[in-house]
N, C-alpha and C. Protein backbone atom coordinates (compact mmCIF):
# COMPACT_ATOMS: atom_id res chain seq x y z
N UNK A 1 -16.21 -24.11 4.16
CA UNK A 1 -15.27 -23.06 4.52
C UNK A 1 -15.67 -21.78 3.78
N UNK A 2 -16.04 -20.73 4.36
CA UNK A 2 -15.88 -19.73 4.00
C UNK A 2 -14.45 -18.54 3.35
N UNK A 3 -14.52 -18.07 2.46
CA UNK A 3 -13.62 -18.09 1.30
C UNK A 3 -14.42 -16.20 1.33
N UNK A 4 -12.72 -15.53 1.18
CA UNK A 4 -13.17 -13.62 0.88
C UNK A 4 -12.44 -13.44 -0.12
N UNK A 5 -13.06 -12.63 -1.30
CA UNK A 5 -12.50 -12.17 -2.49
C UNK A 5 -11.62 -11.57 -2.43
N UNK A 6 -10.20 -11.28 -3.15
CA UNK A 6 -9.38 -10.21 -2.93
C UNK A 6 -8.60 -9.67 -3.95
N UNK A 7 -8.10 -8.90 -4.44
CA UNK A 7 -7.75 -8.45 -5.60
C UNK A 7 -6.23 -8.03 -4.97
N UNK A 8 -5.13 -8.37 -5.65
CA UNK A 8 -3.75 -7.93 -5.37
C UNK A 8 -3.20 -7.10 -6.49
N UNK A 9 -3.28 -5.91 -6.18
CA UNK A 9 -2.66 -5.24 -7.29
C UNK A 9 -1.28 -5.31 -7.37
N UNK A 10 0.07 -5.53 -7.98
CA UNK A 10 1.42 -5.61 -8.17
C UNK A 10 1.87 -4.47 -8.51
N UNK A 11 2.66 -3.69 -8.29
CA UNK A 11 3.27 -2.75 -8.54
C UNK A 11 4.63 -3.12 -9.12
N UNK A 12 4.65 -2.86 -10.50
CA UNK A 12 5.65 -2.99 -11.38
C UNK A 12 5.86 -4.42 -12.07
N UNK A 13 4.66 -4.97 -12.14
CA UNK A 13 4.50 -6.58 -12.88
C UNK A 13 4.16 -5.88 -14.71
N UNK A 14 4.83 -6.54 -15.29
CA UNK A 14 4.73 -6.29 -16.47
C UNK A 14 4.88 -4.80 -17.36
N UNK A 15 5.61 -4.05 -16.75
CA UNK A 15 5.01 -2.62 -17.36
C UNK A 15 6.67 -2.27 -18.26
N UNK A 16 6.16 -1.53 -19.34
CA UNK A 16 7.80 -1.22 -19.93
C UNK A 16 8.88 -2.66 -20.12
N UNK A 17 8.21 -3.64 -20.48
CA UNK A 17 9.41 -4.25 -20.42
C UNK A 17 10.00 -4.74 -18.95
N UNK A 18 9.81 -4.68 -17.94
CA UNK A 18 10.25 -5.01 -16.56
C UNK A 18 9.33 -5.91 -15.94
N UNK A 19 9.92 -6.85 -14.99
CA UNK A 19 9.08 -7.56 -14.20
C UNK A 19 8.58 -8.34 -15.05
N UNK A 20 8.75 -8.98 -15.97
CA UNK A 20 8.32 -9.69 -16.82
C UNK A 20 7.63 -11.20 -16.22
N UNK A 21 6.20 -11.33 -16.07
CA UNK A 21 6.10 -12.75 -15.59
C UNK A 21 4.89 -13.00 -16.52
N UNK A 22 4.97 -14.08 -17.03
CA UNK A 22 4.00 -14.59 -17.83
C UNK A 22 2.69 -14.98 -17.11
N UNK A 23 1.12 -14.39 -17.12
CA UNK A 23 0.33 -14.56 -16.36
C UNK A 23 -0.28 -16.45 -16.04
N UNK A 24 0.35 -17.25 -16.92
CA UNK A 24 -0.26 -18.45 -16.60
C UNK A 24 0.96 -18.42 -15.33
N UNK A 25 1.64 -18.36 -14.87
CA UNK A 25 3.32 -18.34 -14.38
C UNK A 25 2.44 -17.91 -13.10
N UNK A 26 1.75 -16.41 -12.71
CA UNK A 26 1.58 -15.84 -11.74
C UNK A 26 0.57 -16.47 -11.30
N UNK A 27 0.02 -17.00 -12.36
CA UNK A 27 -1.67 -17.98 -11.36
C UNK A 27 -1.16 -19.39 -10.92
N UNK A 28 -0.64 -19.70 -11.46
CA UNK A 28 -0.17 -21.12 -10.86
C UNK A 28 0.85 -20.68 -9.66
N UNK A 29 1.44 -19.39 -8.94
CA UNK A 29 2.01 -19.06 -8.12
C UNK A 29 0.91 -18.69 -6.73
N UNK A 30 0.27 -18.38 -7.25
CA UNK A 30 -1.11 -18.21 -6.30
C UNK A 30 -1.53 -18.87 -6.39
N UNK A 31 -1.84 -20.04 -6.66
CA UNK A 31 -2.75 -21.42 -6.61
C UNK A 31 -1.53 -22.08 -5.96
N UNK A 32 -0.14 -22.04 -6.19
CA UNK A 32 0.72 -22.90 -5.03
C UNK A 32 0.48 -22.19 -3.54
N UNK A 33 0.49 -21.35 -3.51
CA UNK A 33 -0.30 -20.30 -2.10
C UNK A 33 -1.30 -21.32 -1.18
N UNK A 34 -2.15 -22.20 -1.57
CA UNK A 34 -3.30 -22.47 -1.41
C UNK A 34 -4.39 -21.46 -1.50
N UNK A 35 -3.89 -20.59 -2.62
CA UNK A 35 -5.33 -19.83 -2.93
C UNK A 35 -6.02 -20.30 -3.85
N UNK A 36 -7.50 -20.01 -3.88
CA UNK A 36 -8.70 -20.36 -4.67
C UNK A 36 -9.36 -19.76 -5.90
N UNK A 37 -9.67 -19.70 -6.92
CA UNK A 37 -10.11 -19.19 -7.89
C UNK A 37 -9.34 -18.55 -8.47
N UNK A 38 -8.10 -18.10 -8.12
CA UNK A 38 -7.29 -17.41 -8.93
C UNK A 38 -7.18 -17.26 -10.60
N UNK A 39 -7.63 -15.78 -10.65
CA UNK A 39 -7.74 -14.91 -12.02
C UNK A 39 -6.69 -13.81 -12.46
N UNK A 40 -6.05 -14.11 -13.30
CA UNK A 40 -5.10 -12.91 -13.33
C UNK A 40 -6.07 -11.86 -14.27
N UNK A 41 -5.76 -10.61 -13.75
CA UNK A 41 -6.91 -9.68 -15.04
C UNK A 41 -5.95 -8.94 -15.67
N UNK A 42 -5.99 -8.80 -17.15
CA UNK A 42 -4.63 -8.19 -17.85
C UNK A 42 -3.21 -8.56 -18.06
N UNK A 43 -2.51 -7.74 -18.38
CA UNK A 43 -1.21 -8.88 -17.91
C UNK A 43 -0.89 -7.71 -17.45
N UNK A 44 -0.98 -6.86 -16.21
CA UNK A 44 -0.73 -5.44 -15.76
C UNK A 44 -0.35 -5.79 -14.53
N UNK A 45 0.04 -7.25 -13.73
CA UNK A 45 -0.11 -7.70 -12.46
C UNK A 45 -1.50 -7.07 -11.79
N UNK A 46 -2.19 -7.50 -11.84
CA UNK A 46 -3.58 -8.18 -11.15
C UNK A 46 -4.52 -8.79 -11.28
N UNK A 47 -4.76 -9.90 -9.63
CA UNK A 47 -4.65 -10.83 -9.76
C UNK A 47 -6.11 -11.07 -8.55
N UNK A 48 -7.02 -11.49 -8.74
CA UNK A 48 -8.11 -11.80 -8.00
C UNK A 48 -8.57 -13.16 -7.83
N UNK A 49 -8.82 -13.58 -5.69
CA UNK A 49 -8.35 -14.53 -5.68
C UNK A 49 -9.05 -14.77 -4.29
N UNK A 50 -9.44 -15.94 -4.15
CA UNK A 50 -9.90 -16.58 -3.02
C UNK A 50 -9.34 -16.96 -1.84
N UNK A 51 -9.49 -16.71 -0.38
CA UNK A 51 -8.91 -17.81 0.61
C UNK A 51 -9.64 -17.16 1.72
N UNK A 52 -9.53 -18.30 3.16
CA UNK A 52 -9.75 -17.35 3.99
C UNK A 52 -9.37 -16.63 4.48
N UNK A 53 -10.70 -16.07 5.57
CA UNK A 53 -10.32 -15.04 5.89
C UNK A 53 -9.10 -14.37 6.36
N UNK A 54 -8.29 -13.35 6.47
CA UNK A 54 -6.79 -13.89 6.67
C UNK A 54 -6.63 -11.91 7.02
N UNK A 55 -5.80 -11.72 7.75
CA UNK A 55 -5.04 -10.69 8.20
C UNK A 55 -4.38 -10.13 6.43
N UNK A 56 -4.94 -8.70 6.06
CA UNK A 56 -4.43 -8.30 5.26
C UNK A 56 -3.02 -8.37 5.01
N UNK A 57 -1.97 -7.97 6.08
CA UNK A 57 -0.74 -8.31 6.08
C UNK A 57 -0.23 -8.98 6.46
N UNK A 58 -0.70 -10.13 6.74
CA UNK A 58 -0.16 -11.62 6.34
C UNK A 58 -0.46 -12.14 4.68
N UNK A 59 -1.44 -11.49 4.26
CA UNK A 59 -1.95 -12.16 3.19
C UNK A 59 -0.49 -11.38 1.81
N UNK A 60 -0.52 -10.38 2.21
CA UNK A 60 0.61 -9.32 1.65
C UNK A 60 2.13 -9.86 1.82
N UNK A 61 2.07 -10.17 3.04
CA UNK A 61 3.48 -10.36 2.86
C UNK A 61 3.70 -11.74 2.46
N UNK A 62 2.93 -12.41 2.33
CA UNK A 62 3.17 -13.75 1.47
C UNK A 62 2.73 -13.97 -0.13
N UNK A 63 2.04 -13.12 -0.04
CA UNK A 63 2.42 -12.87 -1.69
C UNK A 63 3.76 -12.05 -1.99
N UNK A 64 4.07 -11.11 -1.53
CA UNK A 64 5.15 -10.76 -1.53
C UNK A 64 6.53 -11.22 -1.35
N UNK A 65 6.61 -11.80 -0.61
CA UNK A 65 7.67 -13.08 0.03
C UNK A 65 7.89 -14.19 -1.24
N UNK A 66 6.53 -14.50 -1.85
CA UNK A 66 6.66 -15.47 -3.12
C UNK A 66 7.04 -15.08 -4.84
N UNK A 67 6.54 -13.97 -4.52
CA UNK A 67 6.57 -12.76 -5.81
C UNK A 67 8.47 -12.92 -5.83
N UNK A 68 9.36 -12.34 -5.12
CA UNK A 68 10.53 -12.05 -4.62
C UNK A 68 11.32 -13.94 -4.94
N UNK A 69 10.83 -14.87 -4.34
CA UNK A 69 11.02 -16.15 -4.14
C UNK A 69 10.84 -16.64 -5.53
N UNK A 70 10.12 -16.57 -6.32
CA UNK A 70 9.48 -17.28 -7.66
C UNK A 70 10.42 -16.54 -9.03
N UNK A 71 9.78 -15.30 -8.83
CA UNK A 71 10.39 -14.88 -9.68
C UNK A 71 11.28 -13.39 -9.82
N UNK A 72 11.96 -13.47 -8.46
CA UNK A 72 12.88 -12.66 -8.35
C UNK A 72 12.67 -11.13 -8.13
N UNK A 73 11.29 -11.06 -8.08
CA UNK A 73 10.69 -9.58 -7.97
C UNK A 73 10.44 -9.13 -5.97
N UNK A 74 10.84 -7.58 -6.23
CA UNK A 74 10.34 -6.88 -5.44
C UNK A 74 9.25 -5.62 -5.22
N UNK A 75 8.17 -6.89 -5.55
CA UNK A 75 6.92 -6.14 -5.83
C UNK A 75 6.17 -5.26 -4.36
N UNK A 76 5.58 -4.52 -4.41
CA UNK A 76 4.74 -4.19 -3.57
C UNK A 76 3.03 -4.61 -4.03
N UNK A 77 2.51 -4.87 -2.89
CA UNK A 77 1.40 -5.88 -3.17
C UNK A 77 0.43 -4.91 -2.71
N UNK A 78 -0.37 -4.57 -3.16
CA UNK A 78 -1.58 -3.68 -2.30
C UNK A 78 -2.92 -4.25 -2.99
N UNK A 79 -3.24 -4.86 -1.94
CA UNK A 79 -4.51 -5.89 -1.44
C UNK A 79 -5.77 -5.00 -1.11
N UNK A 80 -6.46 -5.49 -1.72
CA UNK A 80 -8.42 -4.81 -1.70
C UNK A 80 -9.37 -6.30 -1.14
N UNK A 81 -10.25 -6.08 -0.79
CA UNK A 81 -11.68 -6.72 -0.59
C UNK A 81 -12.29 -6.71 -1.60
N UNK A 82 -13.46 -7.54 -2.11
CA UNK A 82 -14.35 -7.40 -2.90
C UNK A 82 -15.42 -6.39 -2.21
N UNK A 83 -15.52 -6.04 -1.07
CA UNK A 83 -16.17 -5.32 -0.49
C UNK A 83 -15.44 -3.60 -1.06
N UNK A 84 -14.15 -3.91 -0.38
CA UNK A 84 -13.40 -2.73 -0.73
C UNK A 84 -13.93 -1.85 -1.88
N UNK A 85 -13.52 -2.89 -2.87
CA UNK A 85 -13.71 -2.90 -4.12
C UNK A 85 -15.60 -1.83 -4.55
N UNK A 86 -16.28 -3.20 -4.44
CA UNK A 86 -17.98 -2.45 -4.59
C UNK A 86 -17.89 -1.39 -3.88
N UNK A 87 -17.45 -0.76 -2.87
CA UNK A 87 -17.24 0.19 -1.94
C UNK A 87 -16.76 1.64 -3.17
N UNK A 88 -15.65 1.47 -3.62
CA UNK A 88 -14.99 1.99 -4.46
C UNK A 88 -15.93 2.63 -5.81
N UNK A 89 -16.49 1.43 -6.43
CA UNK A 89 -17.15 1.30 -7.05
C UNK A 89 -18.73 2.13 -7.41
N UNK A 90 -19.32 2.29 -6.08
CA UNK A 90 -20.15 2.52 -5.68
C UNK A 90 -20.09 3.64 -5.72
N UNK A 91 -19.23 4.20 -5.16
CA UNK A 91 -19.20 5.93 -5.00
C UNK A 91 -18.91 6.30 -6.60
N UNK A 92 -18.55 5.72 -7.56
CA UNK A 92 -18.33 6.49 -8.33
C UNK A 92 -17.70 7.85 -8.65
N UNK A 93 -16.46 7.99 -8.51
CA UNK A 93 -15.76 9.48 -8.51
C UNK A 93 -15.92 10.50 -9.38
N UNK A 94 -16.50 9.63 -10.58
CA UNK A 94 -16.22 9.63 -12.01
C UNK A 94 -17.86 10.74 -12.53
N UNK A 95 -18.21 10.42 -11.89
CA UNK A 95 -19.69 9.97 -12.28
C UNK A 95 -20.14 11.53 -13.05
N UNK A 96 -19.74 12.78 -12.47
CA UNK A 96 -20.26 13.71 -11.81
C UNK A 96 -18.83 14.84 -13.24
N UNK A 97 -18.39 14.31 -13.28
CA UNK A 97 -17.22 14.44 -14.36
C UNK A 97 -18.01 14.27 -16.17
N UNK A 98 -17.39 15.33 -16.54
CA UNK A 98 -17.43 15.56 -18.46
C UNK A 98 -16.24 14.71 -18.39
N UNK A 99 -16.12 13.53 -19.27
CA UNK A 99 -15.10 12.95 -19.67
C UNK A 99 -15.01 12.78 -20.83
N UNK A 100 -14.24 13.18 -22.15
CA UNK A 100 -14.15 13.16 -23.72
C UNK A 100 -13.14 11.94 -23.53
N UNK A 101 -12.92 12.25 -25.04
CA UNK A 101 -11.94 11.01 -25.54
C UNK A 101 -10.48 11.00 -25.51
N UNK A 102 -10.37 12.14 -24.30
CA UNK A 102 -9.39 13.14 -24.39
C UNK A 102 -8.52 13.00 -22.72
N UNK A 103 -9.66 11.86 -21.95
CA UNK A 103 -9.94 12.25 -20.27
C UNK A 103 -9.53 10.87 -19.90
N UNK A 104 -8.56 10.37 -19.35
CA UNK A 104 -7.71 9.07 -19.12
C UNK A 104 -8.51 9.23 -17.15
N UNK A 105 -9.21 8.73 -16.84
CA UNK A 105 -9.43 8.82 -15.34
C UNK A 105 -8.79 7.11 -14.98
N UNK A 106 -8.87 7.35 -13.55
CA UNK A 106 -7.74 6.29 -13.01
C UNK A 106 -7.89 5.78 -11.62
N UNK A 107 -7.27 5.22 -11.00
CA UNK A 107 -7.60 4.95 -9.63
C UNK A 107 -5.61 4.56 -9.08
N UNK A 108 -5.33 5.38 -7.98
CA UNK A 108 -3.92 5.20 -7.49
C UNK A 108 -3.77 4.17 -6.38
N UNK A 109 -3.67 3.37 -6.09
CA UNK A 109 -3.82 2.29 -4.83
C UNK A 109 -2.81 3.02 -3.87
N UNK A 110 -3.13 3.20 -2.95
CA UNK A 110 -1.46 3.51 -1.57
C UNK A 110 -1.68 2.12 -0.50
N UNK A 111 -0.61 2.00 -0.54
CA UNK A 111 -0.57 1.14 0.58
C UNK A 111 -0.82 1.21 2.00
N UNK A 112 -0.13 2.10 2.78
CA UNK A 112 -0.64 2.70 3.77
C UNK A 112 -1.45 4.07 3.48
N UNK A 113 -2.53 4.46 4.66
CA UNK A 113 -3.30 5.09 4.96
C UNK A 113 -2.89 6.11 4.98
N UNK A 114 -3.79 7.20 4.09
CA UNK A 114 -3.25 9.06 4.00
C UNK A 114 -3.47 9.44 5.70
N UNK A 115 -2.60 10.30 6.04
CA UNK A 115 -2.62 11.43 6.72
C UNK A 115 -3.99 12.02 6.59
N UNK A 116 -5.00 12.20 7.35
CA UNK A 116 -6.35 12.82 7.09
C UNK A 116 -5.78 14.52 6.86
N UNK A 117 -4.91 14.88 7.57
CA UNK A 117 -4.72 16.33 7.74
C UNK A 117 -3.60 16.58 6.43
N UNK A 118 -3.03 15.82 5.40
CA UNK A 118 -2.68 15.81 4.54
C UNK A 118 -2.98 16.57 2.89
N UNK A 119 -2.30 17.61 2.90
CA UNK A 119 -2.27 18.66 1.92
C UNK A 119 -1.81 18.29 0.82
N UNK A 120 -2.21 18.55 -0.09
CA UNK A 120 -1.80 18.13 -1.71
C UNK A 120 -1.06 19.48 -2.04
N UNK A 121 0.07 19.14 -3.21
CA UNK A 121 0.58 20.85 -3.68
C UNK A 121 -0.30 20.98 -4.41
N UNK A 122 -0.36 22.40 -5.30
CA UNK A 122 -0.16 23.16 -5.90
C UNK A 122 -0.23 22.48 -7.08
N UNK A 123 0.69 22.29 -7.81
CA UNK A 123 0.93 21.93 -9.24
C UNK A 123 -0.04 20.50 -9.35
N UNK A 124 0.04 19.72 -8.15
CA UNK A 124 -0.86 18.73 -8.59
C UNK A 124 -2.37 18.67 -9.20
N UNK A 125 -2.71 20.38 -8.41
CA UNK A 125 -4.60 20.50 -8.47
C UNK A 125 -4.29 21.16 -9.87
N UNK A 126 -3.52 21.18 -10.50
CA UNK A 126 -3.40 22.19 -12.29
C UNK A 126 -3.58 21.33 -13.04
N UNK A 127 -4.40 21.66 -13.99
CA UNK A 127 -4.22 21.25 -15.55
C UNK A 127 -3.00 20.67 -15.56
N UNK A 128 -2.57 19.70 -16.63
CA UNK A 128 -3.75 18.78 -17.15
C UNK A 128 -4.21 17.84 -15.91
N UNK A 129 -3.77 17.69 -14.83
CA UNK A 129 -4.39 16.46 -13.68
C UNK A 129 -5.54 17.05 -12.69
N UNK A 130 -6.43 16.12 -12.37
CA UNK A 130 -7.57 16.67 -11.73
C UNK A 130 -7.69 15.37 -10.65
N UNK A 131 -7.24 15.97 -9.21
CA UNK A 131 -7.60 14.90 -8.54
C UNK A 131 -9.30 15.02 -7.87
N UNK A 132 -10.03 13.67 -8.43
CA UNK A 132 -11.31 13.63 -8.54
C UNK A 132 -11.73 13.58 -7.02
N UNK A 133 -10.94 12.27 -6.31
CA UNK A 133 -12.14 12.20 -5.17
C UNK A 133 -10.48 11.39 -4.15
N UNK A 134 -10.00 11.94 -3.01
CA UNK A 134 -9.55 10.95 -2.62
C UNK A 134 -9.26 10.67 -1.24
N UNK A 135 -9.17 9.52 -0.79
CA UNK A 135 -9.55 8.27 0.37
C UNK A 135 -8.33 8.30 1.36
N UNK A 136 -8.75 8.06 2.26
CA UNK A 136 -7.29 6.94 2.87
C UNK A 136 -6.71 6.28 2.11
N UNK A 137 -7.02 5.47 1.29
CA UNK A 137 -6.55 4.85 0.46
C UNK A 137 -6.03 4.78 -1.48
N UNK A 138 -7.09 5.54 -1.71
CA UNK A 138 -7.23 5.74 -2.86
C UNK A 138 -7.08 7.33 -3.54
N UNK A 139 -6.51 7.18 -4.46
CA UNK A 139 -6.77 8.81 -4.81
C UNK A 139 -6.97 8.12 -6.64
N UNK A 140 -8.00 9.02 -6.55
CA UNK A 140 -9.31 9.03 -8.19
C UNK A 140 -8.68 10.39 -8.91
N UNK A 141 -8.22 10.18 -10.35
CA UNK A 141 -7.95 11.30 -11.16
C UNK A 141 -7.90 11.25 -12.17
N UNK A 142 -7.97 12.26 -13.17
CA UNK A 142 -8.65 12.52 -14.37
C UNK A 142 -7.56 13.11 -14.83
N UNK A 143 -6.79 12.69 -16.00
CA UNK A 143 -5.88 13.47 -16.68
C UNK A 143 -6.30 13.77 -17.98
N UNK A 144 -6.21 15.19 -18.44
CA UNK A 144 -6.39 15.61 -20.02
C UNK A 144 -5.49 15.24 -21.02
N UNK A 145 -5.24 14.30 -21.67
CA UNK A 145 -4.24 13.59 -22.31
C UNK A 145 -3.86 14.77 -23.70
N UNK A 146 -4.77 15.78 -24.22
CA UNK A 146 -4.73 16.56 -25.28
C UNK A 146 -3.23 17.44 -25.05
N UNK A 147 -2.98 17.49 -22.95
CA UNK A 147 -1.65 18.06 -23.75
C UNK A 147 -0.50 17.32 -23.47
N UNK A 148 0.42 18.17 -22.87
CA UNK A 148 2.20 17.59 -22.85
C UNK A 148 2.38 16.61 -21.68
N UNK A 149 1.54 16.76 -20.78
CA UNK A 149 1.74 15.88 -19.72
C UNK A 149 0.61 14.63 -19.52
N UNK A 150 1.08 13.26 -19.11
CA UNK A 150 0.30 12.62 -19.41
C UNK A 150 0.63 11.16 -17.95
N UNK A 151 -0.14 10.29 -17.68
CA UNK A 151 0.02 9.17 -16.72
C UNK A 151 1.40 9.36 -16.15
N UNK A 152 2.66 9.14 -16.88
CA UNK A 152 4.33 9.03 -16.45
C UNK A 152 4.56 10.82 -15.52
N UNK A 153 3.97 11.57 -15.80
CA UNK A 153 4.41 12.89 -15.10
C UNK A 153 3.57 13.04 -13.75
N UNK A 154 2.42 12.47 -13.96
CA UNK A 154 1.39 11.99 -12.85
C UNK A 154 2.36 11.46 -11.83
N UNK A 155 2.32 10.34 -12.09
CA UNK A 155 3.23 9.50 -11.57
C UNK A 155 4.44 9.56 -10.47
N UNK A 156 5.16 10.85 -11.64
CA UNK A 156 5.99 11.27 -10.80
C UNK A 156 5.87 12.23 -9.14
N UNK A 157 4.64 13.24 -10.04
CA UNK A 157 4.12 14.11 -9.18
C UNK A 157 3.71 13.30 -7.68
N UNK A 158 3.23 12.40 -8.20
CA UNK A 158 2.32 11.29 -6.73
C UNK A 158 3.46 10.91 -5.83
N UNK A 159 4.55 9.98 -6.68
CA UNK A 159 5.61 9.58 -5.90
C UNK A 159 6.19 10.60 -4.97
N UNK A 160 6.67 11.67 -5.84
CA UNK A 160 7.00 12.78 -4.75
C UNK A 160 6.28 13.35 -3.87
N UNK A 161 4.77 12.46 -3.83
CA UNK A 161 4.18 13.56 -2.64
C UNK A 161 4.12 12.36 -1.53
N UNK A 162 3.89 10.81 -2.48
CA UNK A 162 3.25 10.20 -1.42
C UNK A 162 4.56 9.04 -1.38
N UNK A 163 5.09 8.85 -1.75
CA UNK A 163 6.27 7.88 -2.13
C UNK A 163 6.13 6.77 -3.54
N UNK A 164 6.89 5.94 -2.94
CA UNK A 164 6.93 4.67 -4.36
C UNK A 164 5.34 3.72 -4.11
N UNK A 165 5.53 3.92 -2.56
CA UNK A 165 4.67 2.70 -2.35
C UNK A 165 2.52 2.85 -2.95
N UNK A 166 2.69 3.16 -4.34
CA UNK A 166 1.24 3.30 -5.04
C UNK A 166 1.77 2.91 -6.15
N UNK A 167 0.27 2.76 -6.81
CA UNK A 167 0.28 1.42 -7.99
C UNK A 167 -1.28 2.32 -8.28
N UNK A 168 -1.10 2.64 -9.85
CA UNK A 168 -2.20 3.21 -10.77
C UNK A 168 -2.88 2.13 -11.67
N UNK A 169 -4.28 2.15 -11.45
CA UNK A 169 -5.12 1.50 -12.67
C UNK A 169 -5.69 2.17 -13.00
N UNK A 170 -6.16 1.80 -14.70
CA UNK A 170 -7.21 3.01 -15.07
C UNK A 170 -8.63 2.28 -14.37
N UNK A 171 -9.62 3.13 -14.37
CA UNK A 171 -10.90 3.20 -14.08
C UNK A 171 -11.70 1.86 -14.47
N UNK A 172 -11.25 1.96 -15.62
CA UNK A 172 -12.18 0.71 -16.55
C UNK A 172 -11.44 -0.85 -16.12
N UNK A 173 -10.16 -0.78 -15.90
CA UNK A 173 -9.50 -2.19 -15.02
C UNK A 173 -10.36 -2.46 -13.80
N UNK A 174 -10.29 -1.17 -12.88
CA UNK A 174 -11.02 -1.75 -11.17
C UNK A 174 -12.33 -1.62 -11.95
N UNK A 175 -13.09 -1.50 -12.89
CA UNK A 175 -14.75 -1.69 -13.07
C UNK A 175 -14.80 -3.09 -13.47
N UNK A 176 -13.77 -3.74 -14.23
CA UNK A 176 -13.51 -5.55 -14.70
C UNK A 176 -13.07 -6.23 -13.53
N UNK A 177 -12.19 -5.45 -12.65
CA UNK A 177 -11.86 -6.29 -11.60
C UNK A 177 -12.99 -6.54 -10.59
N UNK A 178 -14.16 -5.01 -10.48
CA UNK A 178 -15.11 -5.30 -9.38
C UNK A 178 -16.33 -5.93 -10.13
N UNK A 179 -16.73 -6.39 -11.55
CA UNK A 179 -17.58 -7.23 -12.04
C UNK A 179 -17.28 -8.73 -12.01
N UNK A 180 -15.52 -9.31 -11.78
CA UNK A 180 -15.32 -10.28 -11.62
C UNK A 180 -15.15 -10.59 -10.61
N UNK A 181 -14.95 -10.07 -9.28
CA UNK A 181 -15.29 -10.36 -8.20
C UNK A 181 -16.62 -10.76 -7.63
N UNK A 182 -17.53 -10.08 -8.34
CA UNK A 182 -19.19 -9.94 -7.70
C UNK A 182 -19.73 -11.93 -8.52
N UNK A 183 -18.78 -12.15 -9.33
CA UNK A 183 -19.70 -13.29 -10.11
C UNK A 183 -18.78 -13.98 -9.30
């Protein structure tokens, strides 16, 4: 049987105190799934994982459906390929960027697909946030952590443009998540 990599990012698993699920808890929830290899990476909810081939949103809404069922959460699930992923990877957003010790870069997951004809404000393209490179799917950005605003004001800014439904990793998470996919 042929078996596709997939990475489920959780939106709002573990962060601040909320959503609290202990990661041996979330892999043995995906291994009751009949999924395969299941790896939780971090304890940040995500979770990379084997089965077949399968309709993205079927695969979503049953993690979701179980997430809600198990342990009482109403997570949003936004699901990648290992392809996705090297895809991501590959382009490197980053690459082409001065980054100090100062430069938090990141990767925003959306669930549904941007608007191609879709305008960003104003305040978002300002100091301190720099949106690097972004997708249908993804939007890549670089925040200057040296001043007052930092990830949580990001955050906000995104929600209000794009809604709730996105989920932020830093850079260096999807580079562990797309090295443990490839092995």
């Amino acid at each position: 049987m042929n078996l596709q990599a997939y990475v489920a990012f959780l939106r709002g698993v573990n962060v601040g105190g909320h959503g609290v699920v202990p990661m041996r808890d979330l892999k043995k929830a995906f291994e009751d799934l009949q999924f395969k290899n299941v790896t939780p990476v971090l304890a940040s909810g995500n979770v990379v994982f084997e089965t077949k081939p399968t309709a993205p949103a079927d695969l979503k809404a049953s993690i979701e459906a179980m997430l809600g069922k198990r342990f009482g959460l109403s997570s949003t699930v936004f699901l990648r390929t290992s392809v996705e992923i090297k895809i991501l990877l590959n382009a490197n957003p980053f690459a082409t960027r001065t980054l100090t010790s100062q430069t938090k870069v990141q990767v925003t997951f959306l669930d549904k697909k941007l608007n191609p004809a879709a305008r960003f404000p104003l305040p978002l393209l300002s100091a301190p946030f720099e949106l690097v490179q972004v997708s249908s799917r993804e939007i890549c950005s670089a925040l200057d952590l040296s001043g007052t605003a930092g990830t949580p004001e990001l955050m906000k800014v995104l929600e209000k443009q794009f809604g709730k439904d996105l989920t932020t990793r830093t850079w260096a998470t999807v580079e562990k998540i797309g090295k443990l996919m490839q092995s």
